[in-house]
Protein backbone atom coordinates (compact mmCIF):
# COMPACT_ATOMS: atom_id res chain seq x y z
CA UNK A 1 52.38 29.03 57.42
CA UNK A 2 54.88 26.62 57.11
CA UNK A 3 55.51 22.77 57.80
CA UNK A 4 57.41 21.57 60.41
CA UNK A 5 58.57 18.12 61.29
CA UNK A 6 56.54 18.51 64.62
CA UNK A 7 53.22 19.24 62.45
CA UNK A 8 53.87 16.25 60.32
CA UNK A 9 54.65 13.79 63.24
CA UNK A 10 51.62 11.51 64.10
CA UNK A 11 50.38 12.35 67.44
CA UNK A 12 51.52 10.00 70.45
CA UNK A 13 48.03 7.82 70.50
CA UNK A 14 48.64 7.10 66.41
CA UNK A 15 51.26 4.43 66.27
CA UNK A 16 52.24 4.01 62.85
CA UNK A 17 50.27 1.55 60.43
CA UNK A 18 53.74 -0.78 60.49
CA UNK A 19 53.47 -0.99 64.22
CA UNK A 20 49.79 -2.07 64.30
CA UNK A 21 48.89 -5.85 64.17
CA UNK A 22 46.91 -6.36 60.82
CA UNK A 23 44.54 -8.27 62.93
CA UNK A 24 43.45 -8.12 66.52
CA UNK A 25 44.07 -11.05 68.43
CA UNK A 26 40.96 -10.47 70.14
CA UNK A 27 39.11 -10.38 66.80
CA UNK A 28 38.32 -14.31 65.04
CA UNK A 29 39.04 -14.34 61.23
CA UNK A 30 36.25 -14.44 59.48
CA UNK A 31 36.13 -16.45 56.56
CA UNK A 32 34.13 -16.45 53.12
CA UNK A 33 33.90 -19.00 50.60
CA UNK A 34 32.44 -18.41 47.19
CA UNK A 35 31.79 -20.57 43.90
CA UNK A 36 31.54 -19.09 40.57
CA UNK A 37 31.75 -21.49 38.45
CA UNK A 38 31.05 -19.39 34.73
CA UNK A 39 33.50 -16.69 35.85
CA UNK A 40 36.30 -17.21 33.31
CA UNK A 41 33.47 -17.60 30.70
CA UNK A 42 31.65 -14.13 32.09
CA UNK A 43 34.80 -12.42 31.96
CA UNK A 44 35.76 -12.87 28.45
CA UNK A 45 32.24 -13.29 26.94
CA UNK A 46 30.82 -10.21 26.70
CA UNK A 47 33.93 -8.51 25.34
CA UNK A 48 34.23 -11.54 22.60
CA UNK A 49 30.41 -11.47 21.41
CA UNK A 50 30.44 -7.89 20.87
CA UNK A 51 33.67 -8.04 18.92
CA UNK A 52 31.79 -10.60 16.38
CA UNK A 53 28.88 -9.40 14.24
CA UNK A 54 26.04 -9.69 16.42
CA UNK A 55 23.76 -11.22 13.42
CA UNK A 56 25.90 -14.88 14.15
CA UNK A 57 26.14 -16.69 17.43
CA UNK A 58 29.75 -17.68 17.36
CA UNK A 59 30.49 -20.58 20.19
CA UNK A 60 33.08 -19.36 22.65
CA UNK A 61 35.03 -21.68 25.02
CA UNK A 62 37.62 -20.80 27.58
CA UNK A 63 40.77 -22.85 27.78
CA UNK A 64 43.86 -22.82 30.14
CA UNK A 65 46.78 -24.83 30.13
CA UNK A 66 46.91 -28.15 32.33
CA UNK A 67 49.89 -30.92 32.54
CA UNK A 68 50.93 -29.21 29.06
CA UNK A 69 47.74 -29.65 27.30
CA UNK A 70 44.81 -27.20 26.89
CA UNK A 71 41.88 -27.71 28.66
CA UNK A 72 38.18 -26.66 28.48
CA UNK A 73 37.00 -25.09 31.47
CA UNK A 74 33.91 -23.41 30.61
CA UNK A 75 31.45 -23.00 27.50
CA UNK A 76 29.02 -21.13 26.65
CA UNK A 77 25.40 -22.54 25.20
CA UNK A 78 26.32 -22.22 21.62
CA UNK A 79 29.58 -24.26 22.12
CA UNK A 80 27.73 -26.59 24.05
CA UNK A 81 24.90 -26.93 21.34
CA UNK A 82 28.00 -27.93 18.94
CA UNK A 83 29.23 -30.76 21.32
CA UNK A 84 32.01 -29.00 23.06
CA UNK A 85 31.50 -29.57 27.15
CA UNK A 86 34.22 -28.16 29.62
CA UNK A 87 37.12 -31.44 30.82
């Protein structure tokens, strides 16, 4: 059986998803705030430790550029065992 136009046309109750609001005014927005402050370090340091030999414990410290200078933001307990603290 064929397509037709008709069969592909959304049915008079479904307005298209451009024509909807994205939220109800009826509805409050709801709001969620969450702190995770050893994500950057998380995120990199599993894939870093198992790329060096697992025998050493290699310190690992995420930096990101600020005002033109690199800056610590997080550490992990080997860096901070050699001194190196996030600032």
């Amino acid at each position: 059986m064929p397509l037709s136009r008709k069969s592909l046309a959304p049915s008079p109750r479904e307005a298209p998803l451009s024509a909807q609001p994205a939220v109800s005014p009826a509805r409050p927005h709801l709001w969620l705030a969450v702190r995770l402050p050893a994500l950057a370090l998380e995120s990199v340091a599993e894939r870093a430790h198992s790329a060096l030999a697992r025998a050493s414990v290699r310190p690992l410290a995420v930096v990101e550029p600020r005002r033109g200078r690199l800056c610590v933001v997080a550490v992990d307990d080997a860096a901070r065992a050699c001194g190196i603290e996030p600032g």
